[in-house]
C-alpha atoms as a PDB file:
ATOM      1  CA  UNK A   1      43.176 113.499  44.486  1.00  0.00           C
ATOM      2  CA  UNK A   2      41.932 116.875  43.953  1.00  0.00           C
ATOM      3  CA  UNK A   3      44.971 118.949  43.799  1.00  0.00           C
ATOM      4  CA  UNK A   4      43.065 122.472  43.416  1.00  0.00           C
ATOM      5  CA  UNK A   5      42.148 122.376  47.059  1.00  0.00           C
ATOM      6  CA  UNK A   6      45.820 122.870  48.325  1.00  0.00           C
ATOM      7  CA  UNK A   7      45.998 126.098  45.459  1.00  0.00           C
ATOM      8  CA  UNK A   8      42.775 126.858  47.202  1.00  0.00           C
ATOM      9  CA  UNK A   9      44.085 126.613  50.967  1.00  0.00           C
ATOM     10  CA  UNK A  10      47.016 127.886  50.347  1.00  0.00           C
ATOM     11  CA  UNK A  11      46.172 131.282  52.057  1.00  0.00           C
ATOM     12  CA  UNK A  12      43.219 129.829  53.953  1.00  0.00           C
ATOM     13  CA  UNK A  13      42.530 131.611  57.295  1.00  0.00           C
ATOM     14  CA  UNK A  14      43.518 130.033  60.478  1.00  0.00           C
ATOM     15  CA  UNK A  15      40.263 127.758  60.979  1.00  0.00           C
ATOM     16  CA  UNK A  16      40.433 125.894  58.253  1.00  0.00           C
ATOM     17  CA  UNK A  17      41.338 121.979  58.531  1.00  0.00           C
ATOM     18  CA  UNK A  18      44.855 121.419  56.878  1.00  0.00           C
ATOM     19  CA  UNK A  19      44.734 119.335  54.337  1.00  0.00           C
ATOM     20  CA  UNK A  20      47.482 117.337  51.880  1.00  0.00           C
ATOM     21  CA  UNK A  21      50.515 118.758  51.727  1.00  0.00           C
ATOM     22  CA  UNK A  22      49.671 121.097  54.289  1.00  0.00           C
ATOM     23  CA  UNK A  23      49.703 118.623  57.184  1.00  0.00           C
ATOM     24  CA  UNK A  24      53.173 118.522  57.623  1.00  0.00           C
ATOM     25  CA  UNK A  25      54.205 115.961  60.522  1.00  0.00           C
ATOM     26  CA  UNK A  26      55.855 112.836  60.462  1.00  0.00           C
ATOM     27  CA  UNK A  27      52.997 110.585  61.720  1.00  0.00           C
ATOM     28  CA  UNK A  28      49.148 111.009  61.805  1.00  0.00           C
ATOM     29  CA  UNK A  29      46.082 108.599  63.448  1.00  0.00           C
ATOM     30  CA  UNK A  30      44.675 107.887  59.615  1.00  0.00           C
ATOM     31  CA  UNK A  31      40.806 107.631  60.111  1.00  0.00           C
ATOM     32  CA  UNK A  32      39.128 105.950  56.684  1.00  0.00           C
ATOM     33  CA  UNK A  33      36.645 107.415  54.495  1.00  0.00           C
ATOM     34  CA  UNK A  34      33.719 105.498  56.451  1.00  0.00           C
ATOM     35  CA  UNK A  35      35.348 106.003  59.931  1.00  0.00           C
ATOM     36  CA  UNK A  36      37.276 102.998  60.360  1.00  0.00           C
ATOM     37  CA  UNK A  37      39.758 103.539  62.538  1.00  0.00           C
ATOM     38  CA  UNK A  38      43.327 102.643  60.224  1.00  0.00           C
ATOM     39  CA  UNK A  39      45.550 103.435  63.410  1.00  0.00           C
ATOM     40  CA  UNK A  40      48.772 105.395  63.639  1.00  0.00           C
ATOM     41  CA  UNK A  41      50.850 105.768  60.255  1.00  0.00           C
ATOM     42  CA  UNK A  42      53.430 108.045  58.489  1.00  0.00           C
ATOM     43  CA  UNK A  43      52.513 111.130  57.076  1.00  0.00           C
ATOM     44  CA  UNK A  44      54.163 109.538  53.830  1.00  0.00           C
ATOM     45  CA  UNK A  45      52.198 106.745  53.720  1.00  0.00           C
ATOM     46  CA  UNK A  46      48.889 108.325  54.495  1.00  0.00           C
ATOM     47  CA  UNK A  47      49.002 110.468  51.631  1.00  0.00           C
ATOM     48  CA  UNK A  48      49.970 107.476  49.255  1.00  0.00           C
ATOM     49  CA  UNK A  49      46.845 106.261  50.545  1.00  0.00           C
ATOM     50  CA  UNK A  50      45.198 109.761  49.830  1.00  0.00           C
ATOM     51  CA  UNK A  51      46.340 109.289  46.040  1.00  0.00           C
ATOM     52  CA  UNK A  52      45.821 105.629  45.400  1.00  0.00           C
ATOM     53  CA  UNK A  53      42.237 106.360  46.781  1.00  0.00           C
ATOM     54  CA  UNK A  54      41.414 109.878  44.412  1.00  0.00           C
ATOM     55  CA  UNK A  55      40.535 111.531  48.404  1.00  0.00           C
ATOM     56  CA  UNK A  56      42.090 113.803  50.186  1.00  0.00           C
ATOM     57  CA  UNK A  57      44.127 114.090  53.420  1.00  0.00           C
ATOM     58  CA  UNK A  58      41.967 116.368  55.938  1.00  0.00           C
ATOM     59  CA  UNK A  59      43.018 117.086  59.953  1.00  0.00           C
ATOM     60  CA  UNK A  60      39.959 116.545  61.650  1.00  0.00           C
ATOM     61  CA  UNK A  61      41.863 117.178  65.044  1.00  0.00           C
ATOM     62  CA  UNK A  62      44.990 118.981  64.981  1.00  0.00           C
ATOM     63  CA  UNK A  63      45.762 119.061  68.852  1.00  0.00           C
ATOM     64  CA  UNK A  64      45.720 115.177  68.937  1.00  0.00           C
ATOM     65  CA  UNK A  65      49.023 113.597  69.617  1.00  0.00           C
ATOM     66  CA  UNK A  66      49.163 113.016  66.923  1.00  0.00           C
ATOM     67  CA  UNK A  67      47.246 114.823  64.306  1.00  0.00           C
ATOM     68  CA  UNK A  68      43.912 113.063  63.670  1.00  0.00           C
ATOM     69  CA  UNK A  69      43.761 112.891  59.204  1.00  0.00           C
ATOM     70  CA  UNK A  70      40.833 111.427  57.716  1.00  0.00           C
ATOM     71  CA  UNK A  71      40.710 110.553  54.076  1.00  0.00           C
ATOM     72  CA  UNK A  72      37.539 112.305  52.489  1.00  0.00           C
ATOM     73  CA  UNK A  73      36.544 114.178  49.442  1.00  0.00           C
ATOM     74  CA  UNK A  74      36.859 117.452  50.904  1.00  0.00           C
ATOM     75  CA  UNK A  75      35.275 119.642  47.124  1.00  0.00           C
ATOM     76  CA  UNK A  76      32.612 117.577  48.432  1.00  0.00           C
ATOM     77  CA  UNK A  77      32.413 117.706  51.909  1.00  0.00           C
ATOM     78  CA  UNK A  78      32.657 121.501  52.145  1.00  0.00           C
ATOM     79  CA  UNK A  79      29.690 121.518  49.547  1.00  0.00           C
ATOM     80  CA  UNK A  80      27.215 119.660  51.751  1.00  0.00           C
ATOM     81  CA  UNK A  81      28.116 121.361  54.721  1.00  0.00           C
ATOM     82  CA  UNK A  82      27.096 125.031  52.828  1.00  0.00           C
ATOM     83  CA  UNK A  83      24.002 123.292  51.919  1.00  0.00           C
ATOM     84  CA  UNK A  84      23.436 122.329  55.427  1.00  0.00           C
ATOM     85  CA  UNK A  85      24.405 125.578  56.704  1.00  0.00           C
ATOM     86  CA  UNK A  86      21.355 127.116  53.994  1.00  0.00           C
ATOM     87  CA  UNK A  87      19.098 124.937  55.380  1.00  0.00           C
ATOM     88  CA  UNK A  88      19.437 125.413  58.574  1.00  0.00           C
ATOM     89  CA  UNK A  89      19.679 129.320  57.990  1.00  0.00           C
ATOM     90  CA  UNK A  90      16.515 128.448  56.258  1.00  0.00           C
ATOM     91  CA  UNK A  91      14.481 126.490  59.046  1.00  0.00           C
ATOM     92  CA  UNK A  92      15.551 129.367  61.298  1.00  0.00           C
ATOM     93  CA  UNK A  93      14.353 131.979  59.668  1.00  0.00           C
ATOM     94  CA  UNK A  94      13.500 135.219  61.825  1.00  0.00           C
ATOM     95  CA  UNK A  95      10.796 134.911  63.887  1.00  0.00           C
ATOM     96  CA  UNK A  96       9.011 138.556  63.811  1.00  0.00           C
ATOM     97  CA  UNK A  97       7.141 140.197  66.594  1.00  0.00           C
ATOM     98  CA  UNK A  98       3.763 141.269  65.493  1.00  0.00           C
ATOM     99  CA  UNK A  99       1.915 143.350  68.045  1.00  0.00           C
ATOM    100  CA  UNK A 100      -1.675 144.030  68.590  1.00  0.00           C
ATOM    101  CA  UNK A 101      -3.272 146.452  70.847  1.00  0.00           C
ATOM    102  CA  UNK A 102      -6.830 146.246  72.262  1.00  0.00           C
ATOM    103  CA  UNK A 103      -9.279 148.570  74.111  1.00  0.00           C
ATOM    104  CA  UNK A 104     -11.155 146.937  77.373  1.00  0.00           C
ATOM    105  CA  UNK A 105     -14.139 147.700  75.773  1.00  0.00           C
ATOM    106  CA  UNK A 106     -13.555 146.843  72.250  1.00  0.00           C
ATOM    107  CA  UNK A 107     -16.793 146.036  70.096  1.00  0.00           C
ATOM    108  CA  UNK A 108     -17.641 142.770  68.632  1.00  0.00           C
ATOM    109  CA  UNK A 109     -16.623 143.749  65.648  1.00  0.00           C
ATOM    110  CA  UNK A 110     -13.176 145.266  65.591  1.00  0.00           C
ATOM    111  CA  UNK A 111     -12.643 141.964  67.862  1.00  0.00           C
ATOM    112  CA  UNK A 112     -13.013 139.594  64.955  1.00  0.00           C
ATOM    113  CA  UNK A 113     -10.997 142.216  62.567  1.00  0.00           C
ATOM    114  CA  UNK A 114      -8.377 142.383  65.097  1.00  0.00           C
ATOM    115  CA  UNK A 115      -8.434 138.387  65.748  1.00  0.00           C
ATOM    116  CA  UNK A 116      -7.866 137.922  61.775  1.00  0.00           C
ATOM    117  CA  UNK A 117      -5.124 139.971  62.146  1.00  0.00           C
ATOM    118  CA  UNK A 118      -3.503 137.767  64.788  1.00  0.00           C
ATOM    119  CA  UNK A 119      -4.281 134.403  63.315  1.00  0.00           C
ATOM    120  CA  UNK A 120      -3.142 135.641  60.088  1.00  0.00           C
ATOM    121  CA  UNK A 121       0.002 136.831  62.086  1.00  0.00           C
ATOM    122  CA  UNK A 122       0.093 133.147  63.531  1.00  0.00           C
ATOM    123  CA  UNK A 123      -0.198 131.420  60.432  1.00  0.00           C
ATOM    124  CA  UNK A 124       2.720 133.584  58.992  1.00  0.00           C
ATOM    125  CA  UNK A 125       5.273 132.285  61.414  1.00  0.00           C
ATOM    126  CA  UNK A 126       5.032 134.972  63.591  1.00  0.00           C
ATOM    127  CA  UNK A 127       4.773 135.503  67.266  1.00  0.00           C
ATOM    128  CA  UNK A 128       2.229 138.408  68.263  1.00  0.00           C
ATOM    129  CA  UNK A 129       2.143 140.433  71.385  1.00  0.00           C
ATOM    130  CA  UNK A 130      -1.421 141.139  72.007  1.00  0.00           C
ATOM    131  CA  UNK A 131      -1.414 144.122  74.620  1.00  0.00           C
ATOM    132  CA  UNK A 132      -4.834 145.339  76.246  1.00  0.00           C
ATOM    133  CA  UNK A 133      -4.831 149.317  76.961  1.00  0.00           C
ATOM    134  CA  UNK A 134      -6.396 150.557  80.376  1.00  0.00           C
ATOM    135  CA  UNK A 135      -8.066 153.683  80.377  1.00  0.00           C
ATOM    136  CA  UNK A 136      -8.872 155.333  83.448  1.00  0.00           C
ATOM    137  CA  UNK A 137     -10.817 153.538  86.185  1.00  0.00           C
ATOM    138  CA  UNK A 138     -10.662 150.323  83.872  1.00  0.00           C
ATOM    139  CA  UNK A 139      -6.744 150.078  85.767  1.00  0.00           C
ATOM    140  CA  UNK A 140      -8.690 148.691  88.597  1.00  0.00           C
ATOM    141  CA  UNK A 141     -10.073 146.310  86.847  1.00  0.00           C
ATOM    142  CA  UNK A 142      -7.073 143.651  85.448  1.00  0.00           C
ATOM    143  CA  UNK A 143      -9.088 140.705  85.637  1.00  0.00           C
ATOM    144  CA  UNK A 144     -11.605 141.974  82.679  1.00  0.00           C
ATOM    145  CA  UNK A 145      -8.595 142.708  80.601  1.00  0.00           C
ATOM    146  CA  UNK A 146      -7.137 138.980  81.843  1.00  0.00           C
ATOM    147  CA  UNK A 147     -10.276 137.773  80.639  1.00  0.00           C
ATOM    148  CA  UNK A 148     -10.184 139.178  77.428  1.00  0.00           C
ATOM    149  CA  UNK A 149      -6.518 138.016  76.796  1.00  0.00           C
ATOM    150  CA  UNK A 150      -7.300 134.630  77.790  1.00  0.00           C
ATOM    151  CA  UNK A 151     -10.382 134.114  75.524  1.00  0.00           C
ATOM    152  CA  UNK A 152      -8.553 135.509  72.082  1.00  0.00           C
ATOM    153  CA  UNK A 153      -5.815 132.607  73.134  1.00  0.00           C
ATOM    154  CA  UNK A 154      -8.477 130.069  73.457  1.00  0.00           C
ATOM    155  CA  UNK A 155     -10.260 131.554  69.852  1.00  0.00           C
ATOM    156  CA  UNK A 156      -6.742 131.191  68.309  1.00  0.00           C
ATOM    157  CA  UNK A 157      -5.327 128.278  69.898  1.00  0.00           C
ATOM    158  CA  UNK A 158      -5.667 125.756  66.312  1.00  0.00           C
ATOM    159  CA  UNK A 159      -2.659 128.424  65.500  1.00  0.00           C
ATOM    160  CA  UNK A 160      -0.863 129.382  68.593  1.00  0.00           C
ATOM    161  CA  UNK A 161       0.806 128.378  71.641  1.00  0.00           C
ATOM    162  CA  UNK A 162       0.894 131.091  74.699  1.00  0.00           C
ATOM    163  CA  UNK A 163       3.957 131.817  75.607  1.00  0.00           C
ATOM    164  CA  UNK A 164       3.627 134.510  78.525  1.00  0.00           C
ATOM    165  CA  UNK A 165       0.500 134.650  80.181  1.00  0.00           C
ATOM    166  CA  UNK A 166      -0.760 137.659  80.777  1.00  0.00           C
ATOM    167  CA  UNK A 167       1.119 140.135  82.501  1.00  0.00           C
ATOM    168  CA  UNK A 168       0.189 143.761  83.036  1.00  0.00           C
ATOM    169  CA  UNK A 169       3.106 147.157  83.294  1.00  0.00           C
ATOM    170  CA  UNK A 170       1.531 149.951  84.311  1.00  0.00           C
ATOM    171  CA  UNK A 171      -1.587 150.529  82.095  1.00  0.00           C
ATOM    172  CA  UNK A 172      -0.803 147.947  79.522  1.00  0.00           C
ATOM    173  CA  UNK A 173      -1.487 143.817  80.011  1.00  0.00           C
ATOM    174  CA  UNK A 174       0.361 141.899  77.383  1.00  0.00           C
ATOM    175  CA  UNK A 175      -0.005 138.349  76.026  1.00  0.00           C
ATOM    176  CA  UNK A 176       2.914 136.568  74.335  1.00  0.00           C
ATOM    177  CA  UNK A 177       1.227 134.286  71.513  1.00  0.00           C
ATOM    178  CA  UNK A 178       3.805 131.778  69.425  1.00  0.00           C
ATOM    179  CA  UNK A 179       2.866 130.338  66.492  1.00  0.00           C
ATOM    180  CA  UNK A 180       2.777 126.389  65.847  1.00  0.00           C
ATOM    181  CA  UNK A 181       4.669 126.108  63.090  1.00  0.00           C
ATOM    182  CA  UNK A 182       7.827 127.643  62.162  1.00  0.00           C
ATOM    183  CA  UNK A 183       8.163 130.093  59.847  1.00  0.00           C
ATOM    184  CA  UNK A 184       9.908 128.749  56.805  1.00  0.00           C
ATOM    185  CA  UNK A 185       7.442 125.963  57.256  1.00  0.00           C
ATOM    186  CA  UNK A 186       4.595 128.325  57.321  1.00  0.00           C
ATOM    187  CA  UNK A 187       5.791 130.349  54.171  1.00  0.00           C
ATOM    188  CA  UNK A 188       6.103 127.215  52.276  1.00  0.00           C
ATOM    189  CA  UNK A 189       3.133 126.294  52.874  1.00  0.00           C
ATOM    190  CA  UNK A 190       1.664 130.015  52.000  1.00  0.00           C
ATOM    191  CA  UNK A 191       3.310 129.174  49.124  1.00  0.00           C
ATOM    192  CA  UNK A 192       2.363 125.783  48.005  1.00  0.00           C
ATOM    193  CA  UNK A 193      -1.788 127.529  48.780  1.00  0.00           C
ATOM    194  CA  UNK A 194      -0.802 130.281  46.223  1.00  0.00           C
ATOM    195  CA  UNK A 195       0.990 127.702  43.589  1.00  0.00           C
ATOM    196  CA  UNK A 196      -2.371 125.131  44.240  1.00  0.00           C
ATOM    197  CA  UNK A 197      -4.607 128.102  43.531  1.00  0.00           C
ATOM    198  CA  UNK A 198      -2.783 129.585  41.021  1.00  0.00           C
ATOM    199  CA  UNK A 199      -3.071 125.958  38.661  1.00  0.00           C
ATOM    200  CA  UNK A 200      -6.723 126.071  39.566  1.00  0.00           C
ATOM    201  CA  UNK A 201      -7.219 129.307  37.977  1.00  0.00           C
ATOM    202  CA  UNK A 202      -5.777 128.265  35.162  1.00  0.00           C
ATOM    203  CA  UNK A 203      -7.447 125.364  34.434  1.00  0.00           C
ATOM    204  CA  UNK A 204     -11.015 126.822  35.000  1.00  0.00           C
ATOM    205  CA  UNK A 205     -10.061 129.893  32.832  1.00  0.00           C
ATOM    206  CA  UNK A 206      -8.582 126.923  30.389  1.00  0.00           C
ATOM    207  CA  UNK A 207     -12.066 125.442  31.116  1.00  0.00           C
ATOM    208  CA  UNK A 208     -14.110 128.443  30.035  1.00  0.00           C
ATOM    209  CA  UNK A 209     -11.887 128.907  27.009  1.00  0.00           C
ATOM    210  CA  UNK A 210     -12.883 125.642  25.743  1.00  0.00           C
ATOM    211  CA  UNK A 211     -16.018 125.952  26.533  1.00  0.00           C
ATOM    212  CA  UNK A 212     -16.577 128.828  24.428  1.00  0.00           C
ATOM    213  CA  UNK A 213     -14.656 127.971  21.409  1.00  0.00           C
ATOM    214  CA  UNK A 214     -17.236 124.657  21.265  1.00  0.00           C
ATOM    215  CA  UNK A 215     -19.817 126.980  21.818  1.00  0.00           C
ATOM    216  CA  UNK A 216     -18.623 129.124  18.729  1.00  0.00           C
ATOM    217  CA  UNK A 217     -17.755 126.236  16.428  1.00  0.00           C
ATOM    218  CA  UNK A 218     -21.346 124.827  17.342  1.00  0.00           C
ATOM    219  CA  UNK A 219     -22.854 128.326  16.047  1.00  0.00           C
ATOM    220  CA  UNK A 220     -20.951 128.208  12.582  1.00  0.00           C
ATOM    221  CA  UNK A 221     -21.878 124.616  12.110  1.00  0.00           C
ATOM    222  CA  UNK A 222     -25.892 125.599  12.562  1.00  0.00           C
END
């Protein structure tokens, strides 16, 4: 049985489980190491079982009457439960906010810049507001800038969900875009792109190296 734990817990704050010699009450519900249920036993006996077994003694559910103990290997346990806590820190990575601003009358070509810079956004992981500014008398005219919202969603939808529709404060109308994939998932696969291209590289640079040493030992053999 791993006896460093109960040095280890010895000052342990308040939430952690009790385990070993910590547990100290005369009889415990003694769950197995693959759930079976053992039933009701004495403390005494439940940690013979904890030593004859190389586990340890861990209360799962201290306000049972009685304790709940279950024999596991808790080095172990408490290691794949940090690597499940990094993973799922991981998968739920912040999600930024990009945002994007428009004119009304925006010209074909600062469009497509502008829609690069959202799909790019998009494929990042990110969400991106996309807000249209009125100027003037174009306030009375919402349904051009709805328009315009509506048909960069459709352009970008391969990469995007909307998530607000269009909604306009004052002389600003704002589109929520989310992206499709999350963004750890996105950044790995940025990164597998860069590690694919990066082996490419090498081998045609590899490529032209070879290339060129044939081509010089072909000019001292003539």
């Amino acid at each position: 049985m791993c006896q460093e734990h109960i040095h280890d817990y010895e000052g342990a704050i308040i939430n952690e489980p009790r385990i070993n010699e910590r547990i100290r009450v005369p009889e415990v519900r003694l769950v197995g190491p693959q759930g079976e249920q053992v039933g009701i036993v004495r403390i005494e006996d439940a940690m013979r079982l904890a030593q004859e077994s190389d586990l340890d003694l861990v209360e799962v559910a201290p306000n049972s009457r009685p304790p709940v103990v279950k024999l596991m290997d808790y080095g172990k346990f408490k290691y794949e439960a940090a690597v499940k806590a990094r993973e799922a820190r991981r998968n739920q990575a912040n999600t930024e906010i990009k945002e994007m601003r428009f004119r009304l009358k925006i010209d074909e070509h600062d469009y497509e810049t502008k829609k690069g810079h959202v799909v790019r956004f998009l494929k990042g992981g990110d969400k991106v507001k996309v807000t249209i500014m009125f100027r003037g008398r174009e306030q009375s005219r919402p349904e051009m800038g709805r328009r315009l919202l509506l048909k960069l969603a459709d352009e970008v939808a391969e990469f995007a969900v909307v998530e607000n529709l269009p909604s306009q404060e004052g002389r600003n109308m704002s589109l929520v875009l989310g992206p499709l994939k999350k963004k750890a998932e996105a950044k790995e696969e940025q990164r597998k792109a860069r590690e694919a291209k990066k082996a490419a590289d090498d081998a045609e640079r590899t490529e032209r190296e070879s290339a060129k040493d044939a081509d010089a030992a072909a000019a001292a053999e003539a």
